[in-house]
C-alpha atoms as a PDB file:
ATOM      1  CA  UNK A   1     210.483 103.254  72.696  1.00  0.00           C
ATOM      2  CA  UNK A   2     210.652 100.013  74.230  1.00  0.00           C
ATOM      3  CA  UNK A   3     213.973  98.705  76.741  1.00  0.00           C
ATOM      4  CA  UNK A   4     214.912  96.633  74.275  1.00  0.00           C
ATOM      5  CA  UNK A   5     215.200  99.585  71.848  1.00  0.00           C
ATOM      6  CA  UNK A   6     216.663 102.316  74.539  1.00  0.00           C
ATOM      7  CA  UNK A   7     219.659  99.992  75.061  1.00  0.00           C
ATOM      8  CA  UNK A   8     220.541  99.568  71.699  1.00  0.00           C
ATOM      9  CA  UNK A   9     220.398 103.266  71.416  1.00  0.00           C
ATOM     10  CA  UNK A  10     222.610 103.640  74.491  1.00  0.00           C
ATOM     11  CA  UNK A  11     225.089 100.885  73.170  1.00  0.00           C
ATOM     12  CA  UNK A  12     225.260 102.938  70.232  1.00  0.00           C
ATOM     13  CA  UNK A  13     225.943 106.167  71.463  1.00  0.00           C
ATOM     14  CA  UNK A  14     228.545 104.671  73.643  1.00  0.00           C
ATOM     15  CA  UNK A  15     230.468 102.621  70.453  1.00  0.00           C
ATOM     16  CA  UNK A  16     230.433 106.169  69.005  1.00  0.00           C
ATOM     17  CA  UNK A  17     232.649 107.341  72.049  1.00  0.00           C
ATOM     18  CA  UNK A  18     235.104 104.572  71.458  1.00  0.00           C
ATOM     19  CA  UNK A  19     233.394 101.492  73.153  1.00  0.00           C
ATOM     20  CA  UNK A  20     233.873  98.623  70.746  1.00  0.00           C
ATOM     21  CA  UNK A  21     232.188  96.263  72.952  1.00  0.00           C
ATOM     22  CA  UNK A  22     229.412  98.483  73.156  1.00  0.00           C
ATOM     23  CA  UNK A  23     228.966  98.663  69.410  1.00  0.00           C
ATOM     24  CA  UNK A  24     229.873  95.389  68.657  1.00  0.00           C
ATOM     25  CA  UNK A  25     226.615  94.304  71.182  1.00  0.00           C
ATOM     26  CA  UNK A  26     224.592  96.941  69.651  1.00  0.00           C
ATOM     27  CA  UNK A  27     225.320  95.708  66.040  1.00  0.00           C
ATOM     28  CA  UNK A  28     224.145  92.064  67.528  1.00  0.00           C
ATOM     29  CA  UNK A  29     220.997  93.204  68.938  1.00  0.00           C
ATOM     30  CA  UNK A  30     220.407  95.348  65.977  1.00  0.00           C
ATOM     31  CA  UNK A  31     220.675  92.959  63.623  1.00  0.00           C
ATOM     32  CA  UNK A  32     217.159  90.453  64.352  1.00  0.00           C
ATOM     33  CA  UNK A  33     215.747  94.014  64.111  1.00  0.00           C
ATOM     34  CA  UNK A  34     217.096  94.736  60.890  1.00  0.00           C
ATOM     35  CA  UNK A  35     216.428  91.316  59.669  1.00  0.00           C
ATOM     36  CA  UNK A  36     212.379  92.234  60.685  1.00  0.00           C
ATOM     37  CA  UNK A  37     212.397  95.162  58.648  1.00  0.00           C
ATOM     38  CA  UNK A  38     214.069  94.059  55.632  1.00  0.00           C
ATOM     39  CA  UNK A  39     211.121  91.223  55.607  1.00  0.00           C
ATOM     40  CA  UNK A  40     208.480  93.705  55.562  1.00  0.00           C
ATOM     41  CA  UNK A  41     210.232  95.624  52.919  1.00  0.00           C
ATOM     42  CA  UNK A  42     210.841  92.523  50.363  1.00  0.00           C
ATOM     43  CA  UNK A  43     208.178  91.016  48.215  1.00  0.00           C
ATOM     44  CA  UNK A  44     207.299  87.362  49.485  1.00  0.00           C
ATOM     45  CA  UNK A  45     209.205  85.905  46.246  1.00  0.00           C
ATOM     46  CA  UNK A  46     212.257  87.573  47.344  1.00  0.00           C
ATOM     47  CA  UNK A  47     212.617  87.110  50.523  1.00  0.00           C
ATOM     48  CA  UNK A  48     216.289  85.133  49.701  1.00  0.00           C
ATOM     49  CA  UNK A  49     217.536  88.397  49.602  1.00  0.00           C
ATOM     50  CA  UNK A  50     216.991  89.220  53.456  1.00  0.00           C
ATOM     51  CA  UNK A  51     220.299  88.756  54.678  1.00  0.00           C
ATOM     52  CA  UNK A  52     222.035  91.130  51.044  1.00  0.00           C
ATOM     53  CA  UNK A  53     219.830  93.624  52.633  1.00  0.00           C
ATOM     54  CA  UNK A  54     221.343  92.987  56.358  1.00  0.00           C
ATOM     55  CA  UNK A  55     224.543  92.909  55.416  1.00  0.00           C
ATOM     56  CA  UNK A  56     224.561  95.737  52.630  1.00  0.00           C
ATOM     57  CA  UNK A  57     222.762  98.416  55.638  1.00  0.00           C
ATOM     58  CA  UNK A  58     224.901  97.056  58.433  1.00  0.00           C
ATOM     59  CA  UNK A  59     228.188  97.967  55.762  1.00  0.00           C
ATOM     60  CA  UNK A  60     226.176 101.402  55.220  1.00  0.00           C
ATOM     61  CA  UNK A  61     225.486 101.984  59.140  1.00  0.00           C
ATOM     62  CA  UNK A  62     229.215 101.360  59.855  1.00  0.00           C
ATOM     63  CA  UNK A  63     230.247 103.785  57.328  1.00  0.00           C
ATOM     64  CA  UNK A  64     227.968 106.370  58.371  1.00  0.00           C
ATOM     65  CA  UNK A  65     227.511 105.799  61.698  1.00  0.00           C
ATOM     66  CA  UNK A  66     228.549 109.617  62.587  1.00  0.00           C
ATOM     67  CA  UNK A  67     225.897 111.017  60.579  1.00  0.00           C
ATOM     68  CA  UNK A  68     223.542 109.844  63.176  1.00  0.00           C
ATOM     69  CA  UNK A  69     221.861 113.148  64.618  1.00  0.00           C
ATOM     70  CA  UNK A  70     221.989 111.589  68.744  1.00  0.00           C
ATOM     71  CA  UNK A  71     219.422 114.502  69.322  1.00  0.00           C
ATOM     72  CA  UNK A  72     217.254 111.689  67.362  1.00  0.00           C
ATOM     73  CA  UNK A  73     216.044 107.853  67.775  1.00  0.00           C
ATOM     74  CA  UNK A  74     218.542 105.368  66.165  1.00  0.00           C
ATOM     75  CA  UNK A  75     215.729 102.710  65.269  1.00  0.00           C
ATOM     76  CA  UNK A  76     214.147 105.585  62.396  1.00  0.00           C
ATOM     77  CA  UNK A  77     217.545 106.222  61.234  1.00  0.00           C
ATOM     78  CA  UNK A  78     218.286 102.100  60.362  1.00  0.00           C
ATOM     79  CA  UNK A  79     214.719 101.976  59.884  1.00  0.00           C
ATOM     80  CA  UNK A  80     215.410 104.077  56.493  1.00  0.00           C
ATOM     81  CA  UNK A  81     218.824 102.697  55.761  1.00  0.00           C
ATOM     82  CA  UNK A  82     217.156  99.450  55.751  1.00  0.00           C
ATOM     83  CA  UNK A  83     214.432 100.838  53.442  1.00  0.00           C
ATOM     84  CA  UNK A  84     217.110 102.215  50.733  1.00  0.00           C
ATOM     85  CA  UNK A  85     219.402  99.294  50.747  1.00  0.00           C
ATOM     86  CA  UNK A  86     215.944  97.334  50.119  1.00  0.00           C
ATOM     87  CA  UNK A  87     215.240  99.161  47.279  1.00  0.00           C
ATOM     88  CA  UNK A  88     218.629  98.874  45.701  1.00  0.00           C
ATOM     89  CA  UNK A  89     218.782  95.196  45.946  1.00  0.00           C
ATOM     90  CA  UNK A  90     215.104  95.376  44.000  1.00  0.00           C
ATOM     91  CA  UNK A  91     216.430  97.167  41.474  1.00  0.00           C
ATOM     92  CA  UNK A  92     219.797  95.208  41.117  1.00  0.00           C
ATOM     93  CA  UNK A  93     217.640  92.224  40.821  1.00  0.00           C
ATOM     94  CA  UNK A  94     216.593  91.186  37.624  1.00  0.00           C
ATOM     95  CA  UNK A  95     213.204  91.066  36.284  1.00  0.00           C
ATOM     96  CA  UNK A  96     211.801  87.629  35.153  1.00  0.00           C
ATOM     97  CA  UNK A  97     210.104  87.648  32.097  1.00  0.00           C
ATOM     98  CA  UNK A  98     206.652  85.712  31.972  1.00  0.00           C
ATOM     99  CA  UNK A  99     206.210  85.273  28.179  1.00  0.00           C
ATOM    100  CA  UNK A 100     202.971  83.147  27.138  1.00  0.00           C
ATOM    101  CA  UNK A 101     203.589  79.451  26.558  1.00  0.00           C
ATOM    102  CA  UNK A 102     201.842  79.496  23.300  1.00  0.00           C
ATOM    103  CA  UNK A 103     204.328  81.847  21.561  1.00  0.00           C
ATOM    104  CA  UNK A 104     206.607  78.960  21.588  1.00  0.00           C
ATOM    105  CA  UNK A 105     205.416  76.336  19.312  1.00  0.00           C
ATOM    106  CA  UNK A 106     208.447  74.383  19.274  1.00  0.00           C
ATOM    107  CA  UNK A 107     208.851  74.002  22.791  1.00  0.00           C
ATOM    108  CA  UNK A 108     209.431  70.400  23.469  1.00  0.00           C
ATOM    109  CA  UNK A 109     210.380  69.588  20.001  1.00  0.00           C
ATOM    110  CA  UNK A 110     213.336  67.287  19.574  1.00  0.00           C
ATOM    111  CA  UNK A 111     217.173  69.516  18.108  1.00  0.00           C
ATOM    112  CA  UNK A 112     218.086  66.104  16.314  1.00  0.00           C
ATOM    113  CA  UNK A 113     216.140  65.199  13.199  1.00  0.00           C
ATOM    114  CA  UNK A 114     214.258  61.900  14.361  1.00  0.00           C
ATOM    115  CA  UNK A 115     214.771  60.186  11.108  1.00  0.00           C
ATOM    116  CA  UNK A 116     218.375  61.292  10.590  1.00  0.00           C
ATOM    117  CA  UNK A 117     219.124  57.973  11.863  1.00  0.00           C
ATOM    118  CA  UNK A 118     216.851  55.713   9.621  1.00  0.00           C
ATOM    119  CA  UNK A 119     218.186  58.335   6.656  1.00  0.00           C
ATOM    120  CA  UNK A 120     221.807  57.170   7.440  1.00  0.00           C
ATOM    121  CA  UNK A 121     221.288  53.678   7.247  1.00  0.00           C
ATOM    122  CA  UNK A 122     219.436  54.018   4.097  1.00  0.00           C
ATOM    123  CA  UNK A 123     222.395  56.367   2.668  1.00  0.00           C
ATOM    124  CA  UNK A 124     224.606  53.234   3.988  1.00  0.00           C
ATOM    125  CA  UNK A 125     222.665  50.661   2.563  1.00  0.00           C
ATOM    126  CA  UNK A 126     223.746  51.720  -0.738  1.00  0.00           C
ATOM    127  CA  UNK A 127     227.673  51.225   0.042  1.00  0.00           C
ATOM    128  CA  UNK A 128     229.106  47.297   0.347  1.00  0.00           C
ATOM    129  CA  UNK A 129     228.697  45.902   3.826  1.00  0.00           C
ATOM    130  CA  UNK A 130     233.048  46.733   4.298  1.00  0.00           C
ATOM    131  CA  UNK A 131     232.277  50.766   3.591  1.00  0.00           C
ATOM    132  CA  UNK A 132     229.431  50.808   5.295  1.00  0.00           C
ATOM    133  CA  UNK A 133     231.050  49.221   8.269  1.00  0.00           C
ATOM    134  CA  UNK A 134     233.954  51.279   8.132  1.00  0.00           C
ATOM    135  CA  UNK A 135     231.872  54.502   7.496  1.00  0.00           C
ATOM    136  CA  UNK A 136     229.579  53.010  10.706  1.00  0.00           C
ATOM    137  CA  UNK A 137     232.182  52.586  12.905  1.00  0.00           C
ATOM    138  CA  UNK A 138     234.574  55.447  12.196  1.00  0.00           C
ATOM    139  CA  UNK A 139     232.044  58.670  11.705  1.00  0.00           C
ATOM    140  CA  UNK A 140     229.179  57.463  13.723  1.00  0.00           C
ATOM    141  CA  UNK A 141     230.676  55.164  16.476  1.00  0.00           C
ATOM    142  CA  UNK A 142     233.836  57.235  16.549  1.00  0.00           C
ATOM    143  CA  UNK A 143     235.856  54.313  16.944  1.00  0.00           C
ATOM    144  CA  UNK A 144     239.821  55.304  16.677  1.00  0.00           C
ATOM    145  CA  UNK A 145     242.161  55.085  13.853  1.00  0.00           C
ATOM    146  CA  UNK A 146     244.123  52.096  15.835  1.00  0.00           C
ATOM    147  CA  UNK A 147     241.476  50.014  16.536  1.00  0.00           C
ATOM    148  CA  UNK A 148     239.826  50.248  12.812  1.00  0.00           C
ATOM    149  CA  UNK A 149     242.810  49.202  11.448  1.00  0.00           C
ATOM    150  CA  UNK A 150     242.779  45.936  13.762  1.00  0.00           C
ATOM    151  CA  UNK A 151     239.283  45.090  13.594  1.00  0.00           C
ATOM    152  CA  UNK A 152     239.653  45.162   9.205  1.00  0.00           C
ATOM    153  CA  UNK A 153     243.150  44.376   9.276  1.00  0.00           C
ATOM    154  CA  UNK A 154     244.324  47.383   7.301  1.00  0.00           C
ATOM    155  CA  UNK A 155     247.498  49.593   7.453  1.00  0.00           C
ATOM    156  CA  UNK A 156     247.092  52.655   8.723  1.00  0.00           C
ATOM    157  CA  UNK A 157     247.604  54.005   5.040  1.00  0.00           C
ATOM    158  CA  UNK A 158     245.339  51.457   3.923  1.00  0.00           C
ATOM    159  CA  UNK A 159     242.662  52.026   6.201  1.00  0.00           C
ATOM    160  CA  UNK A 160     243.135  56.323   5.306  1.00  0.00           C
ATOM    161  CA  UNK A 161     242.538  54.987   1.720  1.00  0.00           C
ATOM    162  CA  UNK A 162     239.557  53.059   2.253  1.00  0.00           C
ATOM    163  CA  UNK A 163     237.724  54.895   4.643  1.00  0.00           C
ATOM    164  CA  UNK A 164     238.248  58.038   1.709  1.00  0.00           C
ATOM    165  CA  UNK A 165     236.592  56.013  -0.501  1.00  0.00           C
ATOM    166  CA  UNK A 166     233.846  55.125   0.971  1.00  0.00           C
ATOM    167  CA  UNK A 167     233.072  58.600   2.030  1.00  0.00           C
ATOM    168  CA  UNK A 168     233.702  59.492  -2.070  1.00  0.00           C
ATOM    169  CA  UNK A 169     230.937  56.476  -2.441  1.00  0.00           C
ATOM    170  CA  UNK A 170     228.660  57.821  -0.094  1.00  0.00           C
ATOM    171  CA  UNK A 171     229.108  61.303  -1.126  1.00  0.00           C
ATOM    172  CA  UNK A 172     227.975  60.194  -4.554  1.00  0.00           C
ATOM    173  CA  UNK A 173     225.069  58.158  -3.612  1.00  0.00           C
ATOM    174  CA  UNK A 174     223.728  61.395  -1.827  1.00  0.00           C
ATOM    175  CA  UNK A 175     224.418  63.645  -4.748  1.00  0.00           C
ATOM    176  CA  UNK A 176     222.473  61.147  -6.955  1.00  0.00           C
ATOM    177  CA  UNK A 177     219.599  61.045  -4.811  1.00  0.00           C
ATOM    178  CA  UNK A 178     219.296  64.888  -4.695  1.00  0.00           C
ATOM    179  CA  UNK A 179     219.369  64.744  -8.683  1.00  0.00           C
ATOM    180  CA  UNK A 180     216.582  62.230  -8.532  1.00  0.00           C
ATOM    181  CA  UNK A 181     214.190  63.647  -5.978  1.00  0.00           C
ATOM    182  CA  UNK A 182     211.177  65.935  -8.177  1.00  0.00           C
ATOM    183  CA  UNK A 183     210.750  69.925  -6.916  1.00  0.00           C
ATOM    184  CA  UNK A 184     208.085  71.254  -5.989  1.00  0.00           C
END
């Protein structure tokens, strides 16, 4: 047992009389200790989780501080604490899973159709340039209710009106094309 180590021990056994300076100084020179240990006792990867296992052990060392048998060394005792509250935060931890890259063919691949675009302007091109505008603006733009009505100088009735009918008309157009297309 080194110095170092004998007067934590002593600072111990004096916070368990009462001392809280005592055990205050001999939680502070316990603590790079414990720090040491829980280091050793982590896997490189998860080393992050030093200072859970610090603090968990120094909660646990608080709590059972009376347990400690003074016939024995106090270093052991933390020494196993430390060891436990390791292995807890290992198994609190969750796992990552390493699946193989090729079991996801689609990885990288775009959410958004890339031709959903071009397919809209070709569903537009069949409407006159005013519905397609309106269509343009209004479902694809999102431009509001207010300024639609400006910018084609409708009423706001009007502009519910026209805007219904063009999404009739393109609705249609669609439904034709589906008719039209051959199965396979």
């Amino acid at each position: 047992m080194t110095a170092k180590d004998a007067e934590i021990e002593v600072l111990m056994r004096q916070g368990l009389a009462g001392d809280r300076r005592a055990y205050a100084r001999c939680l502070a020179l316990l603590v790079p200790r414990m720090r040491a240990m829980a280091h050793r006792d982590l896997p490189a990867h998860l080393t992050h989780l030093v200072e859970d296992v610090v603090q968990e052990a120094l909660l646990s060392i608080h709590l059972k501080r009376g347990s400690w048998d003074l016939a024995r060394p106090l270093l052991p005792w933390v020494r196993v604490i430390i060891r436990h509250k390791a292995i807890d935060m290992l198994r609190a931890t969750p796992r990552a899973r390493h699946d193989p890259i090729e079991d996801y063919a689609d990885l990288g691949a775009p959410e958004v159709d890339p031709l959903a675009g071009l397919h809209l302007e070709q569903a537009l091109a069949r409407l006159s340039d005013r519905d397609a505008a309106l269509v343009r603006q209004h479902a694809v733009q999102g431009v509001d209710a207010d300024s639609l009505s400006r910018s084609f100088d409708l009423s706001p009735g009007a502009l519910r009106v026209a805007l219904h009918r063009a999404l009739r008309r393109l609705a249609e157009a669609a439904r034709k094309e589906e008719e039209w297309k051959p199965t396979s």
